[in-house]
N, C-alpha and C. Protein backbone atom coordinates (compact mmCIF):
# COMPACT_ATOMS: atom_id res chain seq x y z
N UNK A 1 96.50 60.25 102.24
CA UNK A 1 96.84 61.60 101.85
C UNK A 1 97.97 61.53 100.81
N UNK A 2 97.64 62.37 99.59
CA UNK A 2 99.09 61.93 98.67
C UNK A 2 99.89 63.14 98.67
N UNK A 3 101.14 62.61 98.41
CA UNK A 3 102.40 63.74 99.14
C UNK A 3 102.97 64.37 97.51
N UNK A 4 103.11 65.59 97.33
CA UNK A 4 103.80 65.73 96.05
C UNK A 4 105.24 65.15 95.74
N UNK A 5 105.67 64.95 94.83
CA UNK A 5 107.29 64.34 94.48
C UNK A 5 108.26 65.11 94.90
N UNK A 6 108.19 66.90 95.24
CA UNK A 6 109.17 67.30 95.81
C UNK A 6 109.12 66.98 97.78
N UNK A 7 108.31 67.07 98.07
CA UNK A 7 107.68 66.52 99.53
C UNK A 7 108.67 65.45 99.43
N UNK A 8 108.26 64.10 98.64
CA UNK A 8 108.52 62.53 99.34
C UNK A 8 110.10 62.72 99.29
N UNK A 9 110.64 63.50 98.21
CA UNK A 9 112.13 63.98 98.17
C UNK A 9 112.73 64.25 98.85
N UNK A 10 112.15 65.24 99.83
CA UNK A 10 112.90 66.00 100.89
C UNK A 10 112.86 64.37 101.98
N UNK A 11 111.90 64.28 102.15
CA UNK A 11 111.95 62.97 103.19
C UNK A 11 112.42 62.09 102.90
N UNK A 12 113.14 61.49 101.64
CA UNK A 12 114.02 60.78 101.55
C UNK A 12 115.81 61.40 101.71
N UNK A 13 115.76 62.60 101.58
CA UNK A 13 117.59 62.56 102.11
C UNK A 13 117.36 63.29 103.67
N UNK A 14 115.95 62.28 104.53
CA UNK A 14 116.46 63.29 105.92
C UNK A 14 115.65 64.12 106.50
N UNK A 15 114.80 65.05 105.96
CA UNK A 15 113.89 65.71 106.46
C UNK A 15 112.62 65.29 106.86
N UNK A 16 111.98 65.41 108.35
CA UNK A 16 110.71 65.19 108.86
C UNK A 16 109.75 65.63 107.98
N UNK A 17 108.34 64.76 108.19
CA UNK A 17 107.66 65.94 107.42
C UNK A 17 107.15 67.38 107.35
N UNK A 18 107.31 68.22 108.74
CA UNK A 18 107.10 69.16 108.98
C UNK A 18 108.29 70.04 108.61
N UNK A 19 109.29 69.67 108.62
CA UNK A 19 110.65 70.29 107.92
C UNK A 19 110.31 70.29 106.24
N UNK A 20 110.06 69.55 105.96
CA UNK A 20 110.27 69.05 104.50
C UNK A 20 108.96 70.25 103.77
N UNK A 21 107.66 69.68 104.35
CA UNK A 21 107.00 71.27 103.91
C UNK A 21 106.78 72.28 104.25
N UNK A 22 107.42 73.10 105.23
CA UNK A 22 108.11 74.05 105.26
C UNK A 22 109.11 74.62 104.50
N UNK A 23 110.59 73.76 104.16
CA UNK A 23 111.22 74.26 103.21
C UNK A 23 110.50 73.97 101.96
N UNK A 24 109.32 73.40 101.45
CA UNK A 24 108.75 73.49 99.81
C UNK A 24 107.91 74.57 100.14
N UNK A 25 107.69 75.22 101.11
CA UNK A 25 106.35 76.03 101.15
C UNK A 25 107.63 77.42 100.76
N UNK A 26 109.07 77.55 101.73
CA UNK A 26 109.77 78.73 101.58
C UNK A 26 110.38 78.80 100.27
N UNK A 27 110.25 77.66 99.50
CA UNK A 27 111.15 77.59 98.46
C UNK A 27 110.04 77.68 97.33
N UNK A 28 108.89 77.63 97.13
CA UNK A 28 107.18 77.83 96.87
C UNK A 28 107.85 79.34 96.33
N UNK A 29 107.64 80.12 97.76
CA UNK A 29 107.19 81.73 97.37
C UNK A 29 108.60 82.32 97.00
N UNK A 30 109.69 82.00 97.39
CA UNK A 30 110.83 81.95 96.66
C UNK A 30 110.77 82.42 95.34
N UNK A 31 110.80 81.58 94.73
CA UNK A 31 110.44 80.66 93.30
C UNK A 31 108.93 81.87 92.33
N UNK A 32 107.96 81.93 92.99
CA UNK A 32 107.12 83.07 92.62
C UNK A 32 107.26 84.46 92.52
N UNK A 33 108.08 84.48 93.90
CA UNK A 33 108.70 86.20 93.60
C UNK A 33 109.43 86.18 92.92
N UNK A 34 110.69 85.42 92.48
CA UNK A 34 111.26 85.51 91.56
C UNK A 34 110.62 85.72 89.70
N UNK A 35 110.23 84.78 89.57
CA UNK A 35 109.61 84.40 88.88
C UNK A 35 108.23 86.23 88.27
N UNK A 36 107.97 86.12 89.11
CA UNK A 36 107.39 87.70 89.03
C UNK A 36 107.99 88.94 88.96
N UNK A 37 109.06 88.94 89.15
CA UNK A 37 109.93 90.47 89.21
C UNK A 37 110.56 89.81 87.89
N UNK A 38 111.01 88.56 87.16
CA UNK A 38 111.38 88.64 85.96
C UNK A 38 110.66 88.68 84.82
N UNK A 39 109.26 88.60 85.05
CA UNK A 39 108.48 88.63 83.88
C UNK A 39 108.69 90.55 83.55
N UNK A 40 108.64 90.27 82.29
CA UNK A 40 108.50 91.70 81.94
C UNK A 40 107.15 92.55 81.66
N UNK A 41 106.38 93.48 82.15
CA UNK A 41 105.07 93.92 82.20
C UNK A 41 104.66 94.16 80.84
N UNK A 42 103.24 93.81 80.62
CA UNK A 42 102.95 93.80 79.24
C UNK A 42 101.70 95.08 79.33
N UNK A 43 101.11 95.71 78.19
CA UNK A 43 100.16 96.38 78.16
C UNK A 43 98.72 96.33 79.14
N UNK A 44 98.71 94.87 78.87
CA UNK A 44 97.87 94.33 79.15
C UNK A 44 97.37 94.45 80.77
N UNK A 45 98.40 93.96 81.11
CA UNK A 45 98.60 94.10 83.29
C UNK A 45 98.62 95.52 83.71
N UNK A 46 98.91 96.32 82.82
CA UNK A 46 98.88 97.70 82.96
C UNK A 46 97.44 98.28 83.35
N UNK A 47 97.01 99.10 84.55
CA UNK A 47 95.58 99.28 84.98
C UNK A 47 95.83 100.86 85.25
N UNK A 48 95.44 101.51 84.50
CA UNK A 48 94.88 103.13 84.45
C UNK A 48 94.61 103.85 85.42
N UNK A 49 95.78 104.37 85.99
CA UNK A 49 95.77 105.27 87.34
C UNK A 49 96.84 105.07 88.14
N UNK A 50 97.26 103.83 88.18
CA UNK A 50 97.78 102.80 88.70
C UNK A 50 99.42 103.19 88.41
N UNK A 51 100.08 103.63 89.89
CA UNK A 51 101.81 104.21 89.71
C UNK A 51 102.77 102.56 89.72
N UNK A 52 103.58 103.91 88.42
CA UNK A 52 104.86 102.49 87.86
C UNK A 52 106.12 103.14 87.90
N UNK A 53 107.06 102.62 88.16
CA UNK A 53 108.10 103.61 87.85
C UNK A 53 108.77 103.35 86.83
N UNK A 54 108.99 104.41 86.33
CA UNK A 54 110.15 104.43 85.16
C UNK A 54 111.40 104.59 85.12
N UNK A 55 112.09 103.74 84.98
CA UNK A 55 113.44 103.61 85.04
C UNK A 55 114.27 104.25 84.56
N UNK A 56 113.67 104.78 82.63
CA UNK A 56 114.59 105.59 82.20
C UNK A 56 114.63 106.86 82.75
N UNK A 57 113.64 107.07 83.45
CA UNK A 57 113.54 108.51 84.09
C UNK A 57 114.11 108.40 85.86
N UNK A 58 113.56 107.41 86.18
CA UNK A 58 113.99 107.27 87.55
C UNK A 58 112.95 107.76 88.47
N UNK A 59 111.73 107.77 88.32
CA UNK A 59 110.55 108.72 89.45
C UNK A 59 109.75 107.47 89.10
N UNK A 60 108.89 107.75 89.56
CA UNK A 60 107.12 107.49 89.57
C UNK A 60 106.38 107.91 89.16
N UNK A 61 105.90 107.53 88.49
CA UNK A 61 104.60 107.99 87.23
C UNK A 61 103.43 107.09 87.07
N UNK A 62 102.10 107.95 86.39
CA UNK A 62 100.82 107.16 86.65
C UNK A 62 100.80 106.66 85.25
N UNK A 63 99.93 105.72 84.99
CA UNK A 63 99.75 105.12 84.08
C UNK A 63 98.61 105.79 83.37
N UNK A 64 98.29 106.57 82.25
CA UNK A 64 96.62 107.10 81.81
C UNK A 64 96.56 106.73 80.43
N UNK A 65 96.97 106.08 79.79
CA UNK A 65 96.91 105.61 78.47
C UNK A 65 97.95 104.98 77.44
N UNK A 66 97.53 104.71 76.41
CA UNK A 66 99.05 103.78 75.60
C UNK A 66 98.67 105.06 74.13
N UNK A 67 99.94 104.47 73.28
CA UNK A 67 99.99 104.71 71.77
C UNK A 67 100.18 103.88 71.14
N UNK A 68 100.56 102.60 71.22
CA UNK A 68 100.81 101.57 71.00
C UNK A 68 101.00 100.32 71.61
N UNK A 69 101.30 99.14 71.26
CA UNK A 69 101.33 98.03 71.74
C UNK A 69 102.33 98.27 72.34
N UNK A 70 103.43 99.06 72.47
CA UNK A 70 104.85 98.77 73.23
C UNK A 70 104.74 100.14 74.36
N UNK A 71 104.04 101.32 73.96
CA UNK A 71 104.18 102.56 74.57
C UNK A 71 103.06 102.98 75.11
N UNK A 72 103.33 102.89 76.80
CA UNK A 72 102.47 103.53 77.67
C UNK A 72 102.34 105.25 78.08
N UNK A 73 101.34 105.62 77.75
CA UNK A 73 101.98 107.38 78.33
C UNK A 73 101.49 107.45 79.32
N UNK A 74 102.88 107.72 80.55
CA UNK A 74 102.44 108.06 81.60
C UNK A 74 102.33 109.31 82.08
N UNK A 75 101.67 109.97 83.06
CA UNK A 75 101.49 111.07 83.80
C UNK A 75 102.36 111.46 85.05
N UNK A 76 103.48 112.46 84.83
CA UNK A 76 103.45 112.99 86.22
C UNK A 76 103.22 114.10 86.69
N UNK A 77 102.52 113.97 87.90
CA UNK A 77 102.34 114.95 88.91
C UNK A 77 101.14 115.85 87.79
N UNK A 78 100.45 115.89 87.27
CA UNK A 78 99.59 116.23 85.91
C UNK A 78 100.19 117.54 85.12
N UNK A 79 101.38 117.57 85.53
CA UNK A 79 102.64 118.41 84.74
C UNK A 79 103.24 117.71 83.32
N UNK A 80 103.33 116.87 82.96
CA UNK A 80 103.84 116.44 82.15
C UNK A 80 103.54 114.81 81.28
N UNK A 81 103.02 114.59 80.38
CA UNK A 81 102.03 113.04 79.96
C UNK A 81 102.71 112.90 78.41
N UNK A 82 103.66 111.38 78.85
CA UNK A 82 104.17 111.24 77.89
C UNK A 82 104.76 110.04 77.75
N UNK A 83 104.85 109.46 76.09
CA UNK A 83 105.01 107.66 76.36
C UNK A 83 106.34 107.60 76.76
N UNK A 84 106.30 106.53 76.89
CA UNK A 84 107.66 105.60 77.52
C UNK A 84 107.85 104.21 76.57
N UNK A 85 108.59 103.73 76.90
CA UNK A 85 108.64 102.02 76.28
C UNK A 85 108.72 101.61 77.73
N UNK A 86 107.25 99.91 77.61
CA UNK A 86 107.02 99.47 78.06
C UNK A 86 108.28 98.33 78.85
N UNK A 87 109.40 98.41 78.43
CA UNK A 87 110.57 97.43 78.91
C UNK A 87 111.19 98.37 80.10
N UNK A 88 111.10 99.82 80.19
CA UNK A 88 111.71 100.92 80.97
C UNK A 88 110.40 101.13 82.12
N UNK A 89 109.43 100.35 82.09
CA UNK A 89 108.39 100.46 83.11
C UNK A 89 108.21 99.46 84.45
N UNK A 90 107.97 99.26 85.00
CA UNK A 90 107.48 98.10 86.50
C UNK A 90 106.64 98.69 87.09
N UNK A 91 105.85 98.03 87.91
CA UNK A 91 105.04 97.87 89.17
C UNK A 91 105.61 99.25 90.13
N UNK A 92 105.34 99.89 91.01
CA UNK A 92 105.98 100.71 91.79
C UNK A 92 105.53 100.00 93.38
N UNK A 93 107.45 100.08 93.92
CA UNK A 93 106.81 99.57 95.06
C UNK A 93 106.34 100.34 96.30
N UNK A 94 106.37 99.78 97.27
CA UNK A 94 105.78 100.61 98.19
C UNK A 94 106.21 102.08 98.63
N UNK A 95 107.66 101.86 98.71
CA UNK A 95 108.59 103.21 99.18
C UNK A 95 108.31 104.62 98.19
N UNK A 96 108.08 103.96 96.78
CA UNK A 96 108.14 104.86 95.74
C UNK A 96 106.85 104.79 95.45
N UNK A 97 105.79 104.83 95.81
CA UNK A 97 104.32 104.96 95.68
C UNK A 97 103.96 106.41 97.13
N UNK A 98 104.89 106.40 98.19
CA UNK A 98 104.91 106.55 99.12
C UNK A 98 105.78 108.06 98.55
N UNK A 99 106.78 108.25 98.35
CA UNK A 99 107.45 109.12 97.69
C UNK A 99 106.55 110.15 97.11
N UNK A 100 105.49 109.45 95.91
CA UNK A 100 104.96 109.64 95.11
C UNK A 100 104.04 110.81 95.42
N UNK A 101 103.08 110.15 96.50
CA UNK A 101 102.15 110.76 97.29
C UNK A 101 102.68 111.71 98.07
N UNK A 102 104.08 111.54 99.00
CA UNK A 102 104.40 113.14 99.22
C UNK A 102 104.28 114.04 98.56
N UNK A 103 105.04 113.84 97.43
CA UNK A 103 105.30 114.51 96.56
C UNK A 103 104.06 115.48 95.88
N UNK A 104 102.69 114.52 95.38
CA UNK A 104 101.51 115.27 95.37
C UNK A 104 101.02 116.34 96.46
N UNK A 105 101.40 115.86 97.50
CA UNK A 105 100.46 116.38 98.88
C UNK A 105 101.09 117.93 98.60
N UNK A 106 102.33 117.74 98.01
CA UNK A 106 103.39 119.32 98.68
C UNK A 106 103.19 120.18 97.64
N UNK A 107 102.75 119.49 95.89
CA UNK A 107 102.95 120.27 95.32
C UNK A 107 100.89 120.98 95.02
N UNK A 108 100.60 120.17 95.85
CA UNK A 108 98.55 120.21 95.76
C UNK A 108 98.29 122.01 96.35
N UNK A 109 98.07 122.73 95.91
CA UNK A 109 97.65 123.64 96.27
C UNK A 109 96.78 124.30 97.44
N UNK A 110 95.49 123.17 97.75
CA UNK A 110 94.55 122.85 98.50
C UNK A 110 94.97 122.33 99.62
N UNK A 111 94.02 122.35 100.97
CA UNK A 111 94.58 121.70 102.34
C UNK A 111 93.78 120.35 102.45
N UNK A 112 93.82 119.76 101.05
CA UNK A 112 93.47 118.65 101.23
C UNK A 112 94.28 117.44 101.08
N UNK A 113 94.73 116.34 101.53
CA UNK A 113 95.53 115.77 102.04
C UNK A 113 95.57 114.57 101.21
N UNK A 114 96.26 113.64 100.47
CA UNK A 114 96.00 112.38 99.73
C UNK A 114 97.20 111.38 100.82
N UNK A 115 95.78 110.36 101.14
CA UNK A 115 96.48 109.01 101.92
C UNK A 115 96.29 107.68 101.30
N UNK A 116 96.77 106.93 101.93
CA UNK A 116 97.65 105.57 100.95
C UNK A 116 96.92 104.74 102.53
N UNK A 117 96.08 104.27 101.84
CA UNK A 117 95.60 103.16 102.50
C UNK A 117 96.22 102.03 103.13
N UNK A 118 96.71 100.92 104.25
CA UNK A 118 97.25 99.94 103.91
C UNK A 118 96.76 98.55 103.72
């Protein structure tokens, strides 16, 4: 079985092998989340419908189209659709996707209800 070079590492200053990949497995996803919250979002990763928040604004907003390579126009609440720069945008996480959807449910006219799958 061949061991990667950070593996045989750990087991040379000391660590078992069940210690040793364990801490490369925690230090693995570590290393990826990081690594992912610093990339900056490009047009491209951007998927149509799909809530981001905007920073310069501070809410949650949908994604429904660009004007350019740098400017996404987003939608909120279908009150207001308008670009942004793509450096003032991210992913939205759970809390504020969650926010989001209150927020629809209260201002929806209808007794129909929008839920968030998990």
């Amino acid at each position: 079985m061949s061991q990667s070079k950070e593996l045989i590492g750990l087991e040379k200053i000391g660590c078992n092998q069940t210690e040793a990949k364990i801490t490369l497995e925690h230090t693995s996803k570590i290393n990826y989340y990081k690594t992912m919250q610093e990339q900056p979002l490009t047009l491209n990763e951007m998927k149509r419908g799909s809530l981001y928040y905007n920073e310069a604004k501070g809410r949650t907003e949908r994604y429904i189209g660009n004007v350019s390579h740098i400017r996404p126009v987003m939608d909120y609440h279908k009150q207001e659709q308008e670009a942004a720069m793509i450096r003032d945008v991210r992913i939205a996480n759970k809390s504020e996707v969650d926010k989001y959807v209150d927020e629809t449910n209260a201002n929806f006219s209808a007794n129909v209800k929008i839920t968030r799958s998990s």
